[in-house]
C-alpha atoms as a PDB file:
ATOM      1  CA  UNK A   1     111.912  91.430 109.711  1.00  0.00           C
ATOM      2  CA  UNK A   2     115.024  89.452 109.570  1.00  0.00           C
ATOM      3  CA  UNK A   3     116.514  88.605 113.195  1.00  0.00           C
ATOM      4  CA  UNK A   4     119.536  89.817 114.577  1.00  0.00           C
ATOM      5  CA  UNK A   5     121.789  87.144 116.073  1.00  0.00           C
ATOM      6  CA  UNK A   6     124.376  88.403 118.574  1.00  0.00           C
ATOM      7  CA  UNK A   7     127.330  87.910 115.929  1.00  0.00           C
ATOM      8  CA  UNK A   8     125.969  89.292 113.320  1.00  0.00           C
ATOM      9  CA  UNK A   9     127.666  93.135 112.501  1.00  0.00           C
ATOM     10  CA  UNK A  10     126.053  96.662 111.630  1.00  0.00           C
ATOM     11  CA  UNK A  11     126.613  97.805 108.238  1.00  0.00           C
ATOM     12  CA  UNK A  12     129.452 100.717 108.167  1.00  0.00           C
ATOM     13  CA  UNK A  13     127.616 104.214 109.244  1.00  0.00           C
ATOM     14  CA  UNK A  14     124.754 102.799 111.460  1.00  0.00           C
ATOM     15  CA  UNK A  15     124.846 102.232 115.324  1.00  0.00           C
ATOM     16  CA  UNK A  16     124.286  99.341 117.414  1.00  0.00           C
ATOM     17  CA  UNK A  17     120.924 100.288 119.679  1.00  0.00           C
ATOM     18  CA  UNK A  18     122.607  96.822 121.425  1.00  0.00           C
ATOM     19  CA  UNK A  19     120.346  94.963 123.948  1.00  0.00           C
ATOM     20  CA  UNK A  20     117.283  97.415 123.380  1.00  0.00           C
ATOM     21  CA  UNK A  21     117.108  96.295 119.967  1.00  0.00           C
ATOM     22  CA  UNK A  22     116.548  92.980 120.393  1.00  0.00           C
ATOM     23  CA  UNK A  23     114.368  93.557 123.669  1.00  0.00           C
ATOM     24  CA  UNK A  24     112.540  95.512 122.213  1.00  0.00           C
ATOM     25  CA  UNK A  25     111.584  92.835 118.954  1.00  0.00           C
ATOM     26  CA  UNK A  26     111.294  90.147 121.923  1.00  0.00           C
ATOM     27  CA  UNK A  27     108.020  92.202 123.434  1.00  0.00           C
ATOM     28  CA  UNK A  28     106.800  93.014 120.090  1.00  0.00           C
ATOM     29  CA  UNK A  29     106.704  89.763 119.200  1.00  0.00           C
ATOM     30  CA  UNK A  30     105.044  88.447 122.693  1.00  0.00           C
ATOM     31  CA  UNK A  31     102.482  91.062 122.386  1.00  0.00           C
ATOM     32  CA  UNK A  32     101.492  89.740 118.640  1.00  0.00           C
ATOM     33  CA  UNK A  33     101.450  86.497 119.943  1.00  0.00           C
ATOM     34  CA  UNK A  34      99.052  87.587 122.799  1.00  0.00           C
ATOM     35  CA  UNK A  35      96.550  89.634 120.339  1.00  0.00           C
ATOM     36  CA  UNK A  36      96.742  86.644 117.944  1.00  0.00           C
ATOM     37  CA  UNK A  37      95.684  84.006 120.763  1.00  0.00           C
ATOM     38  CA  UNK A  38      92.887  86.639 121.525  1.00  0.00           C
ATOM     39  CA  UNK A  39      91.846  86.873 117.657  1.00  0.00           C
ATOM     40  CA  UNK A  40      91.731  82.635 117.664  1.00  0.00           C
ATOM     41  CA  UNK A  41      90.124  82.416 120.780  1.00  0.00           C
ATOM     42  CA  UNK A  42      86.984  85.022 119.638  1.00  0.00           C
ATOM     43  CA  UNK A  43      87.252  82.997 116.018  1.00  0.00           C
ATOM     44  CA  UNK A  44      86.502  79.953 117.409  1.00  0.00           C
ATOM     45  CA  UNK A  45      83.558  81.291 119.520  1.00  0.00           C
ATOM     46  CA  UNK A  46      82.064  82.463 116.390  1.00  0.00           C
ATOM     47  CA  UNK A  47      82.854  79.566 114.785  1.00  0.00           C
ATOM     48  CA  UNK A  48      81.129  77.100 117.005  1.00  0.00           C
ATOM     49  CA  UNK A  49      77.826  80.417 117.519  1.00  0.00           C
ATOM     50  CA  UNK A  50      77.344  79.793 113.626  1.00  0.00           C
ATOM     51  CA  UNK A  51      77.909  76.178 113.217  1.00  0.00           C
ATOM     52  CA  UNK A  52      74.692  76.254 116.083  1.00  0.00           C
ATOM     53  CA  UNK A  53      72.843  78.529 113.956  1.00  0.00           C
ATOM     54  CA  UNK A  54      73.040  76.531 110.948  1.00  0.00           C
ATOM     55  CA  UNK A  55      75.046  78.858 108.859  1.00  0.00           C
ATOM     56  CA  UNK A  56      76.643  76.775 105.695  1.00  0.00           C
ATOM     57  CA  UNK A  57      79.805  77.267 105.334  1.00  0.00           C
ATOM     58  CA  UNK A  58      79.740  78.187 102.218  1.00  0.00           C
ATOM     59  CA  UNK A  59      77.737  81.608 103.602  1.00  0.00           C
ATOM     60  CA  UNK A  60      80.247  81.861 106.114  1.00  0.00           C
ATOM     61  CA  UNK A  61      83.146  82.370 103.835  1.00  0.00           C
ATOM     62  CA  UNK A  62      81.562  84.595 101.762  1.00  0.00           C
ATOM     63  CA  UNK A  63      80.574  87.172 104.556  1.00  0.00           C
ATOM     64  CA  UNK A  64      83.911  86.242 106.281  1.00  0.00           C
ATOM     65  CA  UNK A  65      85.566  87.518 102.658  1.00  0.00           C
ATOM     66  CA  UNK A  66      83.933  90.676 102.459  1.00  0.00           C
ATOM     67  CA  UNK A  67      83.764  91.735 105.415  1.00  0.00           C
ATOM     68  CA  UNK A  68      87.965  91.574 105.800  1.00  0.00           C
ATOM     69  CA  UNK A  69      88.066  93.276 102.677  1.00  0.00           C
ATOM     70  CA  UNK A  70      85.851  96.144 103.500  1.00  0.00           C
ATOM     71  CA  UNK A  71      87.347  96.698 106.767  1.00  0.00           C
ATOM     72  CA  UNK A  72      91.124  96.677 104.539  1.00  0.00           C
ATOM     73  CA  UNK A  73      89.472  98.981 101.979  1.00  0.00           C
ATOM     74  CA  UNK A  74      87.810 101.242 104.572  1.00  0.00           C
ATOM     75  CA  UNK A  75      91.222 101.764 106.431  1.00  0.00           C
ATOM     76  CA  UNK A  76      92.757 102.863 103.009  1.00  0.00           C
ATOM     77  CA  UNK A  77      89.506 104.769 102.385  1.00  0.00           C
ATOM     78  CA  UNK A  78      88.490 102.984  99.147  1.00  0.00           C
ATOM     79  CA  UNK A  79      92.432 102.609  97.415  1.00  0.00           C
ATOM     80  CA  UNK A  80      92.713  99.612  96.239  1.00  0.00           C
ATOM     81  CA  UNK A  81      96.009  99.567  95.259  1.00  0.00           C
ATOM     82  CA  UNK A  82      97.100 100.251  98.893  1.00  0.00           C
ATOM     83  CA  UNK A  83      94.303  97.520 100.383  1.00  0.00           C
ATOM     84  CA  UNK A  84      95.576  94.540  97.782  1.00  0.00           C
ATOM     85  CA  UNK A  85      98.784  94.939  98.615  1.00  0.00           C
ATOM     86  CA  UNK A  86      98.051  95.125 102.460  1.00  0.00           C
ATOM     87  CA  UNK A  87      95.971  91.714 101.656  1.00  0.00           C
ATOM     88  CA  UNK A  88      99.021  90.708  99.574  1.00  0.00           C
ATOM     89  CA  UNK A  89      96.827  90.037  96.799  1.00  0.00           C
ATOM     90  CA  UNK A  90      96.988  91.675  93.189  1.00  0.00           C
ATOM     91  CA  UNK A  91      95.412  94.425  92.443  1.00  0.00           C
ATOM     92  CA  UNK A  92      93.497  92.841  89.867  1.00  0.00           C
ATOM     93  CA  UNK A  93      92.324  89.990  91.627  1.00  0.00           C
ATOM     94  CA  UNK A  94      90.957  92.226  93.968  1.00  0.00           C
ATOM     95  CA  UNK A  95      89.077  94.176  91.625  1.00  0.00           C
ATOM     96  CA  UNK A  96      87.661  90.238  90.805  1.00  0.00           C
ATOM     97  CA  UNK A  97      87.112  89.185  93.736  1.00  0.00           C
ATOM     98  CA  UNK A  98      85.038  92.890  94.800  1.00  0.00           C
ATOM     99  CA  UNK A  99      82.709  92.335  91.894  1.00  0.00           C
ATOM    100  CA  UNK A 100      82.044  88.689  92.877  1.00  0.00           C
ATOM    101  CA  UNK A 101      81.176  89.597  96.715  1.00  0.00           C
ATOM    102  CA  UNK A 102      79.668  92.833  95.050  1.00  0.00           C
ATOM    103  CA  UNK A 103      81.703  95.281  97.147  1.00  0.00           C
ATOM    104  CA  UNK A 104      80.646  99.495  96.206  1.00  0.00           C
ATOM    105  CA  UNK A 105      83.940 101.153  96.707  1.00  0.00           C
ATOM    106  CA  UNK A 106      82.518 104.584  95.803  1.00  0.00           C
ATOM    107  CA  UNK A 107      81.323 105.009  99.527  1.00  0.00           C
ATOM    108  CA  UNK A 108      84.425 104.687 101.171  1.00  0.00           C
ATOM    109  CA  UNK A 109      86.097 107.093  98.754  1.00  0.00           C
ATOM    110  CA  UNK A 110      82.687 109.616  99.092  1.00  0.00           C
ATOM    111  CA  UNK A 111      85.162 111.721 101.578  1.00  0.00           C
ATOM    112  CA  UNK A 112      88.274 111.523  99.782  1.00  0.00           C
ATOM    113  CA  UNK A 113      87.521 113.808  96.566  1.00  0.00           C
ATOM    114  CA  UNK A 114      87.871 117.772  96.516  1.00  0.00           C
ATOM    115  CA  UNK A 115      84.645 119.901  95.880  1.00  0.00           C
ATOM    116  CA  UNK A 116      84.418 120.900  92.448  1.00  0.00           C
ATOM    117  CA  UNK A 117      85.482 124.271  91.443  1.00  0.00           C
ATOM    118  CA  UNK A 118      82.453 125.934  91.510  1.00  0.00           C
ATOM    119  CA  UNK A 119      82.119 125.213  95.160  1.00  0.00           C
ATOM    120  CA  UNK A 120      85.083 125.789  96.414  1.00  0.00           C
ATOM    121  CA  UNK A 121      85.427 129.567  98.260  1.00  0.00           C
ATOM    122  CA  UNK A 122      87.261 132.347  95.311  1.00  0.00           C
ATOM    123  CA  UNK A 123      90.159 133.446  96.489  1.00  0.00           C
ATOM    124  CA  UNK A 124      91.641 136.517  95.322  1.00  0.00           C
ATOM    125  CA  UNK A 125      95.219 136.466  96.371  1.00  0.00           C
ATOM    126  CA  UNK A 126      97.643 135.876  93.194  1.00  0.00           C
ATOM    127  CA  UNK A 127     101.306 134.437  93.313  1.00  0.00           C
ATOM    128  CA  UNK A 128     103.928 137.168  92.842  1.00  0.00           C
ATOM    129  CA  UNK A 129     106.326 136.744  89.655  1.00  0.00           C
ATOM    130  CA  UNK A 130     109.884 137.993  91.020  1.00  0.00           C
END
């Protein structure tokens, strides 16, 4: 989002919200900053709990890899289309990259698909033509 310097003019037909506008972008932005200070802090804690553990980092990006991927996938329940783009990834590479880390979409999608016909309850209402 592109920001709004105090010169700058609306385009013709849309109001000026004014001051809330850009108070408003001001505490958005603070409160990313705060979340992504907590993210780094609990990253590095991790960090440093594997390093002790002896996990190679080659492991460690792996699991780190799928894991974000899943949870991306599982909050677009299994479209990748929708979770590549949110990654900002192709779709393709995605598609790559699942088979590498060996990633079962068909879970997260188990919910998403309409009973077949034969179980689905018969209704008996019809449209009426006019």
């Amino acid at each position: 989002m592109r920001q709004r310097t105090k010169f700058q003019h609306n385009p013709p037909g849309r109001r000026s919200s004014g001051c809330y506008e850009f108070v408003s972008e001001r505490i958005l932005g603070c409160e990313r900053a705060e979340t992504r200070r907590q993210v780094k802090d609990q990253l590095e804690a991790l960090i440093l709990q594997m390093y002790k553990s002896n996990i190679l980092y080659s492991e460690a990006v792996r699991e780190f890899k799928k894991r974000f991927i899943v949870t991306v996938l599982e909050e677009n329940r299994g479209n990748q289309c929708k979770a590549a783009r949110q990654l900002g990834m192709h779709r393709n590479t995605l598609s790559r990259t699942m088979q590498e880390l060996k990633i079962d979409v068909r879970p997260l999608r188990a919910g998403a698909k309409r009973p077949p016909r034969s179980a689905r309850p018969v209704t008996l209402e019809r449209k009426q033509v006019r």
